[in-house]
Structure formats: structure tokens, C-alpha cells
C-alpha atoms as a PDB file:
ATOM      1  CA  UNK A   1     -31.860  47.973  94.414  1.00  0.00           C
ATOM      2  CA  UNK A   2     -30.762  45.895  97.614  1.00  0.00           C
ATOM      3  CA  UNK A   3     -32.041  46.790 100.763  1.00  0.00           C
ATOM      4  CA  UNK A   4     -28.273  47.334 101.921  1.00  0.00           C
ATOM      5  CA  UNK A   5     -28.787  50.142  98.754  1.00  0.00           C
ATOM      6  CA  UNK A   6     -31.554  51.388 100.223  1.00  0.00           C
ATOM      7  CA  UNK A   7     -29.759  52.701 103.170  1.00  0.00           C
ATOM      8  CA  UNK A   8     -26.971  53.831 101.899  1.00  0.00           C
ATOM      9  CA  UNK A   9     -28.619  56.414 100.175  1.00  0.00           C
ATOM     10  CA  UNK A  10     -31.249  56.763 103.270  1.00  0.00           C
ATOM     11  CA  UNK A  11     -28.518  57.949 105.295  1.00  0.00           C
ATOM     12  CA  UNK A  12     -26.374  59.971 102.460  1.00  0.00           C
ATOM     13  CA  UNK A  13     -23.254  58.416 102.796  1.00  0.00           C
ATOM     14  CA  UNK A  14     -22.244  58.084  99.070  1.00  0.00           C
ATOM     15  CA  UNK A  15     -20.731  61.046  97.031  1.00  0.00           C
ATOM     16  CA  UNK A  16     -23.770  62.441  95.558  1.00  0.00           C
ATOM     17  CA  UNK A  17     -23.507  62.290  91.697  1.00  0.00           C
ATOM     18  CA  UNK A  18     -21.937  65.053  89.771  1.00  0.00           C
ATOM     19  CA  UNK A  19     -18.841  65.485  87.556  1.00  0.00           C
ATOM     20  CA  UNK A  20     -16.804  65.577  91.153  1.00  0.00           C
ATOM     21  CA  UNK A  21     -17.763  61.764  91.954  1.00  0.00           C
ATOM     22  CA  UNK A  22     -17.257  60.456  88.531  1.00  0.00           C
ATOM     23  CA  UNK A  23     -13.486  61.719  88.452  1.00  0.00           C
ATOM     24  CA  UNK A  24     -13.092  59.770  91.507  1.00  0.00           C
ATOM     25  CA  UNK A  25     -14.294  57.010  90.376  1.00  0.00           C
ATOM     26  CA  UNK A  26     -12.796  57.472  87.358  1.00  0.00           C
ATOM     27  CA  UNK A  27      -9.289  57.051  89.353  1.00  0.00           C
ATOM     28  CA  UNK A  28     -10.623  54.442  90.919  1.00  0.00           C
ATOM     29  CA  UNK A  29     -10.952  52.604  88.141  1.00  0.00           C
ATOM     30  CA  UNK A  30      -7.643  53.389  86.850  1.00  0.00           C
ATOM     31  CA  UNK A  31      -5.942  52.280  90.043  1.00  0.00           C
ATOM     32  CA  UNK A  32      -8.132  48.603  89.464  1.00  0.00           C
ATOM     33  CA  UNK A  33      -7.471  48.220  85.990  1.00  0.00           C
ATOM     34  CA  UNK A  34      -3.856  49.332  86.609  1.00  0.00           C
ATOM     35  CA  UNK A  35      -2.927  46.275  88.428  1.00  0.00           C
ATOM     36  CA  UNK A  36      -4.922  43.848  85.994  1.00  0.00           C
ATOM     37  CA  UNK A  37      -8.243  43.378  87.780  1.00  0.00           C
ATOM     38  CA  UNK A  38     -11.398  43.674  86.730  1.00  0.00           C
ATOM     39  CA  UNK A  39     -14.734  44.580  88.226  1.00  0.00           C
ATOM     40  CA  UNK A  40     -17.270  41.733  88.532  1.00  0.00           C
ATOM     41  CA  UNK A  41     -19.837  40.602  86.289  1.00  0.00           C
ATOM     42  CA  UNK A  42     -22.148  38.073  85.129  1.00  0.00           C
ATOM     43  CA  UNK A  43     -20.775  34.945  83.312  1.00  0.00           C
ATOM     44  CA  UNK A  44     -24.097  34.396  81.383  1.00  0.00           C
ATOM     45  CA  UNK A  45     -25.202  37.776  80.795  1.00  0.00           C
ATOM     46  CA  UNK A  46     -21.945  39.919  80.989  1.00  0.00           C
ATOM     47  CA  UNK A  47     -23.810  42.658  83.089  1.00  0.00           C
ATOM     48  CA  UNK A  48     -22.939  43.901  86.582  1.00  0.00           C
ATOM     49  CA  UNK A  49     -23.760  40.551  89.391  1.00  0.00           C
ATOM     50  CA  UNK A  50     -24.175  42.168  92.097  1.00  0.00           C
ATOM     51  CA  UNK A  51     -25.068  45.873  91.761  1.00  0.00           C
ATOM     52  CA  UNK A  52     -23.316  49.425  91.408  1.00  0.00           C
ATOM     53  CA  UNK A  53     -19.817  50.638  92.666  1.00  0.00           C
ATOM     54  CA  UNK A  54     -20.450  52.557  95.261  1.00  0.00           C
ATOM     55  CA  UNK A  55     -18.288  55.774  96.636  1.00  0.00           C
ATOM     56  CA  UNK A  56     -18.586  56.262 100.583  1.00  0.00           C
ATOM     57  CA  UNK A  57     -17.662  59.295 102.180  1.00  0.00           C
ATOM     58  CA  UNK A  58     -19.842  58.469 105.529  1.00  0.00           C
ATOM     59  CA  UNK A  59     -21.482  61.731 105.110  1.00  0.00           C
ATOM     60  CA  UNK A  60     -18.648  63.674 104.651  1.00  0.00           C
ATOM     61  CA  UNK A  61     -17.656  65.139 107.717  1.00  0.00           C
ATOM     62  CA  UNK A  62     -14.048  64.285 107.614  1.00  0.00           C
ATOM     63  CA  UNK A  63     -12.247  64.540 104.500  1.00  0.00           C
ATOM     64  CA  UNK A  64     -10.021  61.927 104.377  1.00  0.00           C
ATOM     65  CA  UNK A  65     -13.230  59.719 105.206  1.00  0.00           C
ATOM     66  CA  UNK A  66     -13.786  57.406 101.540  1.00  0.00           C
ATOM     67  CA  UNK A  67     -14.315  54.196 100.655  1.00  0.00           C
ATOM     68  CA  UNK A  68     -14.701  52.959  96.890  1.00  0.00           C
ATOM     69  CA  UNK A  69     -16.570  49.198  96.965  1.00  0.00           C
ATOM     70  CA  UNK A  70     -17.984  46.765  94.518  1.00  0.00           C
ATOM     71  CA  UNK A  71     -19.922  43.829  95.740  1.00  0.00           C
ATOM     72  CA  UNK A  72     -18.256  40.410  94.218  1.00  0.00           C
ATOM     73  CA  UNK A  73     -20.676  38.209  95.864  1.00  0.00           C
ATOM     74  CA  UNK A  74     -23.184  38.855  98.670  1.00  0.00           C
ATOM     75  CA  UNK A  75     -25.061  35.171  99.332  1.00  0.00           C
ATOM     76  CA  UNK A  76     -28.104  35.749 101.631  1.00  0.00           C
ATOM     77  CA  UNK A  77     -29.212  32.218 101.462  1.00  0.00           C
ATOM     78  CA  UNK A  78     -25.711  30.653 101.955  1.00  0.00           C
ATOM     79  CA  UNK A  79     -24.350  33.406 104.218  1.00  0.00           C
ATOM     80  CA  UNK A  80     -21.017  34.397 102.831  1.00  0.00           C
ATOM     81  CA  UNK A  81     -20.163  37.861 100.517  1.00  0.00           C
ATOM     82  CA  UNK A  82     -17.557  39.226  99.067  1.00  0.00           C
ATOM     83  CA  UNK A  83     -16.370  42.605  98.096  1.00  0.00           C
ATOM     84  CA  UNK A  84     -13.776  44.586  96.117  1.00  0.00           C
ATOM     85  CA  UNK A  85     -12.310  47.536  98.096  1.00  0.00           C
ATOM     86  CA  UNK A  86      -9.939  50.577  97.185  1.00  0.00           C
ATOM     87  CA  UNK A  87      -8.900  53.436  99.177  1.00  0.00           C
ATOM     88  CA  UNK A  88      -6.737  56.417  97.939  1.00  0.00           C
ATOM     89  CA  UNK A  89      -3.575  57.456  99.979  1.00  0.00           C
ATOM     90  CA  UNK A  90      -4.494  58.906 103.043  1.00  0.00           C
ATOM     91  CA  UNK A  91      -8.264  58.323 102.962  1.00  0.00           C
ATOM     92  CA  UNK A  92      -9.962  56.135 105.632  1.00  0.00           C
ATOM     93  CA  UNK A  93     -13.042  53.858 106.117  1.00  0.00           C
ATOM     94  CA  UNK A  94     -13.605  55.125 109.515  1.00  0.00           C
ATOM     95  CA  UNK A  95     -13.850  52.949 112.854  1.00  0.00           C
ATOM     96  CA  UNK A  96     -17.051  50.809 112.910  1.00  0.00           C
ATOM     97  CA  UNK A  97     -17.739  47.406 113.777  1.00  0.00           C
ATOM     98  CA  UNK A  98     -19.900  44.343 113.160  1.00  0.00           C
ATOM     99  CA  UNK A  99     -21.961  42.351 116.258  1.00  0.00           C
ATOM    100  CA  UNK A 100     -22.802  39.656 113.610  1.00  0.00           C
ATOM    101  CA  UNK A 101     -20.307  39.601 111.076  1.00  0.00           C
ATOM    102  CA  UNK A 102     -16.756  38.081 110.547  1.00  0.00           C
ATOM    103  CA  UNK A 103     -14.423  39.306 107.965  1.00  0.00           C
ATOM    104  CA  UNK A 104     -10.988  38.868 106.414  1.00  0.00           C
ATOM    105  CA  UNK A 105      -9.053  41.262 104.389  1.00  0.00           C
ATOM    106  CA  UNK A 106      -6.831  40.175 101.805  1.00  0.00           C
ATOM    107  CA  UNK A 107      -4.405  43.149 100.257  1.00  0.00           C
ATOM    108  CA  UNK A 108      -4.064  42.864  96.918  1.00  0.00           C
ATOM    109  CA  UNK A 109      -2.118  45.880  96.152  1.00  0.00           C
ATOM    110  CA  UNK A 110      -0.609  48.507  98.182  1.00  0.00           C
ATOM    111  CA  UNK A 111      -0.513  48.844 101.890  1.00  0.00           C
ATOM    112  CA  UNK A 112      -3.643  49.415 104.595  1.00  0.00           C
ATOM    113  CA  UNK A 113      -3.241  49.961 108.126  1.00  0.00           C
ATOM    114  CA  UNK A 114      -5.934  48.780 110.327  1.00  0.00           C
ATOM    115  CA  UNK A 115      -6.245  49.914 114.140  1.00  0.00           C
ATOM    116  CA  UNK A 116      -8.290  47.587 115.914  1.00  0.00           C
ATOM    117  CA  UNK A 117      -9.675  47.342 119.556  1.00  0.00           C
ATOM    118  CA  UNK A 118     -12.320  45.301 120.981  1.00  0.00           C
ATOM    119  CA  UNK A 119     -15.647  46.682 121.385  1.00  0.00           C
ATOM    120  CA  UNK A 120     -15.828  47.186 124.886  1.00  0.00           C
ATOM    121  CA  UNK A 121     -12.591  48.289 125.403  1.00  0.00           C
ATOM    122  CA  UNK A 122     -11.870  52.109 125.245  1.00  0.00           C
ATOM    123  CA  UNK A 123      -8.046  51.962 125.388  1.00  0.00           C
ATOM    124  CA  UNK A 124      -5.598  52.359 122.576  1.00  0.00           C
ATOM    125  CA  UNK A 125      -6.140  50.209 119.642  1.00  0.00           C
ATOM    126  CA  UNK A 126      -3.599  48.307 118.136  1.00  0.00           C
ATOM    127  CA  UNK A 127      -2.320  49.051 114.819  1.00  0.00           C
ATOM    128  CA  UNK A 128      -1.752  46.230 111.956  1.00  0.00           C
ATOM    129  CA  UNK A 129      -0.366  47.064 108.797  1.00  0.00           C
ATOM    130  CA  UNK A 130      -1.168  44.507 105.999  1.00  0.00           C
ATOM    131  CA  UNK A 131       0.645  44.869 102.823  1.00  0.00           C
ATOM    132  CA  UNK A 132      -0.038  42.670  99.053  1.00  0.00           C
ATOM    133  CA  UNK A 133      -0.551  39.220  99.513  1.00  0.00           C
ATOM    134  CA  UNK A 134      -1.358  39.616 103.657  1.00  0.00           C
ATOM    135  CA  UNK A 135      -4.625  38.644 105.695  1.00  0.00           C
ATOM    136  CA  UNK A 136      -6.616  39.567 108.848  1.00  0.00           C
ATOM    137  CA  UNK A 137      -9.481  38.538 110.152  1.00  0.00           C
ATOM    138  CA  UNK A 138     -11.997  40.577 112.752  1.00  0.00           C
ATOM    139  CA  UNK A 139     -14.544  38.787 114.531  1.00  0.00           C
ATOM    140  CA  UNK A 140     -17.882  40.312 115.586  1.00  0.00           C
ATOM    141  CA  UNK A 141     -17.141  42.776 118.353  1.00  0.00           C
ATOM    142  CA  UNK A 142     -13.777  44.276 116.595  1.00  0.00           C
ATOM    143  CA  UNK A 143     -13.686  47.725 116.145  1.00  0.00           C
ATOM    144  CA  UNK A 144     -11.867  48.769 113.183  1.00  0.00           C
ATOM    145  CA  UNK A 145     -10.545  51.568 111.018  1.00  0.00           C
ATOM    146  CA  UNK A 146      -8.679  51.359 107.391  1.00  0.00           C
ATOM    147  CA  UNK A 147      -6.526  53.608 106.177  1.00  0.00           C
ATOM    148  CA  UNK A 148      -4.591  53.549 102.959  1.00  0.00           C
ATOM    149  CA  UNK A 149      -0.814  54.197 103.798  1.00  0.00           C
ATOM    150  CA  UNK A 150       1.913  55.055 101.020  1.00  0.00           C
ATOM    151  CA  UNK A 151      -0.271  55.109  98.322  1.00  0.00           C
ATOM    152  CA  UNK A 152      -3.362  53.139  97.332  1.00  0.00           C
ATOM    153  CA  UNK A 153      -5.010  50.281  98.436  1.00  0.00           C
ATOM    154  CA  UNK A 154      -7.031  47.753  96.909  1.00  0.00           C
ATOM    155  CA  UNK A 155      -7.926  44.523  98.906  1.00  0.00           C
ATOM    156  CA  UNK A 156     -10.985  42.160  98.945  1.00  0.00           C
ATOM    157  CA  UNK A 157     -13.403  41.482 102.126  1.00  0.00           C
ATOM    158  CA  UNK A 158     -14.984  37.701 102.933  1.00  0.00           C
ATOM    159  CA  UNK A 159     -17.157  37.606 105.086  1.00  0.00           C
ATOM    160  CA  UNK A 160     -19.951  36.406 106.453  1.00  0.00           C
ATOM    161  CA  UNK A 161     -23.804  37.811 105.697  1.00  0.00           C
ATOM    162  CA  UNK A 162     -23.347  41.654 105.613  1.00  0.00           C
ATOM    163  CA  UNK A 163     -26.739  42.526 107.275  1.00  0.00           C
ATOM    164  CA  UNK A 164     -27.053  46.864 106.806  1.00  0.00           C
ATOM    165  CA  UNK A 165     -28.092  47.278 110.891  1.00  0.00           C
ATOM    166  CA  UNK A 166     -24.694  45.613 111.852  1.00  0.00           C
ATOM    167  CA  UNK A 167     -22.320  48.345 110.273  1.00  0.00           C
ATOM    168  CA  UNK A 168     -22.201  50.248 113.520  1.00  0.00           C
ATOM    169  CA  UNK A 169     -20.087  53.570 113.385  1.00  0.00           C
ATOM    170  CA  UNK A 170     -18.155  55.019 116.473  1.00  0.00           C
ATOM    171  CA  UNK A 171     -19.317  58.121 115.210  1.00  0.00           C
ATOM    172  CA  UNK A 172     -22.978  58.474 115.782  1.00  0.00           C
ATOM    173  CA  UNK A 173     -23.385  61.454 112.783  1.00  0.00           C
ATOM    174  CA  UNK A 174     -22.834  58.780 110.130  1.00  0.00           C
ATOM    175  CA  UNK A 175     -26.227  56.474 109.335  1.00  0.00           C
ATOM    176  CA  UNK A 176     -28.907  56.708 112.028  1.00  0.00           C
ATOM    177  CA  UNK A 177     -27.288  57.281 115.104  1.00  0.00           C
ATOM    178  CA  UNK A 178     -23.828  55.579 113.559  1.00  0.00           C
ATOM    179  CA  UNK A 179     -25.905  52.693 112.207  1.00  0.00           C
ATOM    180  CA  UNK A 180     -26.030  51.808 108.161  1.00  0.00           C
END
């Protein structure tokens, strides 16, 4: 188990297992192998690379908070990772933001809206929506939500090294103090 694992379950924001977690995963899965993809795994061995799919719901104090993600590639040494990312309708990865990290979004099915506002700046974010085939890139300092709009998402994150202290919620109830 990663470090970034650790927390995560540290701070309880994954869907605790039961048979309620597996069906939503379950349609998870269904909405990934729907559109032809698959989930990653080891050329040599044909096991899982880079560790389990994890189901966020940022300790579940909104209900349309959820976020299904697979790690693709997370490269400590070289500094880049990569993850596979789903949302159903309506559900949202709620606003956060990074003081190290950089990362682009590319949609690979569906449609996600992101509102986005710079860290400092309380005013009204500014909405992007991104459908298949689209790309957008937040710097470090970007706060950001993602919400999956007429139907579900799936879409990939690059970025630079994820580092678990720089995913800093807006909402101070989710992590310690809004940090995970």
C-alpha cells in the first residue's frame, strides 16, 4: 500500500466495503468496459501496476460527492502520473486544489464541467465544460470542481507528482482539516 493509500483510508474518504460499494463499482466498470477501455495492468506480470480502484465519496457528506479512480502511472522518481477517472451523472469531485501540482484532463467519454477560480480569489468561478476528445490544464493554485453533466464521464488526469498533502479541499471536514 502507497503512502497516498495510506491516507485515504486515514481520513475515510472511500466507500467503505460492503455489497453497496461493489455495485458501484460494478457500474463503474460497465461504463469503462462499455466504451472499449480497459483498466491498467502489468505487461510482464498481467496483475494490477499501480494499485486498487479506488471509490471516493470525500467522507460522504454530500451525496452527489464521488469519484471512481485507477492509477495508470504514478512516477515518483521521474515526476509525472497518470490516472483513469469516471464520474456518474450528477456526482462531483468536489472543489480542491493543488500548490504543487499541474494537471490536464482529457475527456474520453461523456461530458464534465469544471468551475475553476484561482486560489486567492473568492469571486465566482468560471465554468468550462469539456466534452470527448477536449483538454484543460490547471496549474498549482487553481481551484477546481468536476462534475459529470448529461450522463457519465470518464477522462484521464496527467500530471505532475501527486504528493497526498497537496490535495487541499475547500471544505475543511474532508481529510485533516480539508487536506488528503
Amino acid at each position: 500500500m502507497t503512502d497516498y493509500d495510506s491516507n485515504l483510508q486515514r481520513f475515510e474518504i472511500q466507500v467503505p466495503p460492503g455489497p453497496k460499494r461493489d455495485a458501484i463499482i460494478a457500474q463503474y466498470m460497465q461504463m469503462i468496459h462499455r466504451i472499449g477501455l480497459a483498466l491498467p495492468t502489468d505487461a510482464m506480470t498481467g496483475e494490477d501496476s499501480v494499485g486498487p480502484c479506488q471509490l471516493l465519496n470525500f467522507g460522504g457528506f454530500y451525496p452527489m460527492h464521488e469519484l471512481f479512480e485507477t492509477w495508470i502511472a504514478q512516477e515518483d522518481v521521474a515526476g509525472y502520473g497518470g490516472k483513469l477517472l469516471a464520474l456518474r451523472e450528477g456526482k462531483t469531485c468536489p472543489e480542491h486544489y493543488h500548490r504543487k501540482k499541474t494537471e490536464t484532463f482529457f475527456v474520453v467519454s461523456g461530458c464534465i464541467r469544471l468551475w475553476v477560480r484561482p486560489e486567492n480569489n473568492l469571486g465566482n468561478p468560471t465554468e468550462i465544460v469539456l466534452e470527448p476528445g477536449m483538454t484543460y490544464t490547471l496549474r498549482p493554485g487553481m481551484v477546481h470542481s468536476i462534475t459529470a453533466v448529461g450522463g457519465p464521464a470518464i477522462f484521464l488526469e496527467f500530471a505532475t507528482q501527486c504528493f497526498p498533502e497537496d490535495n487541499i479541499f475547500t471544505d475543511t471536514r474532508i481529510g485533516n482539516n480539508g487536506i488528503i
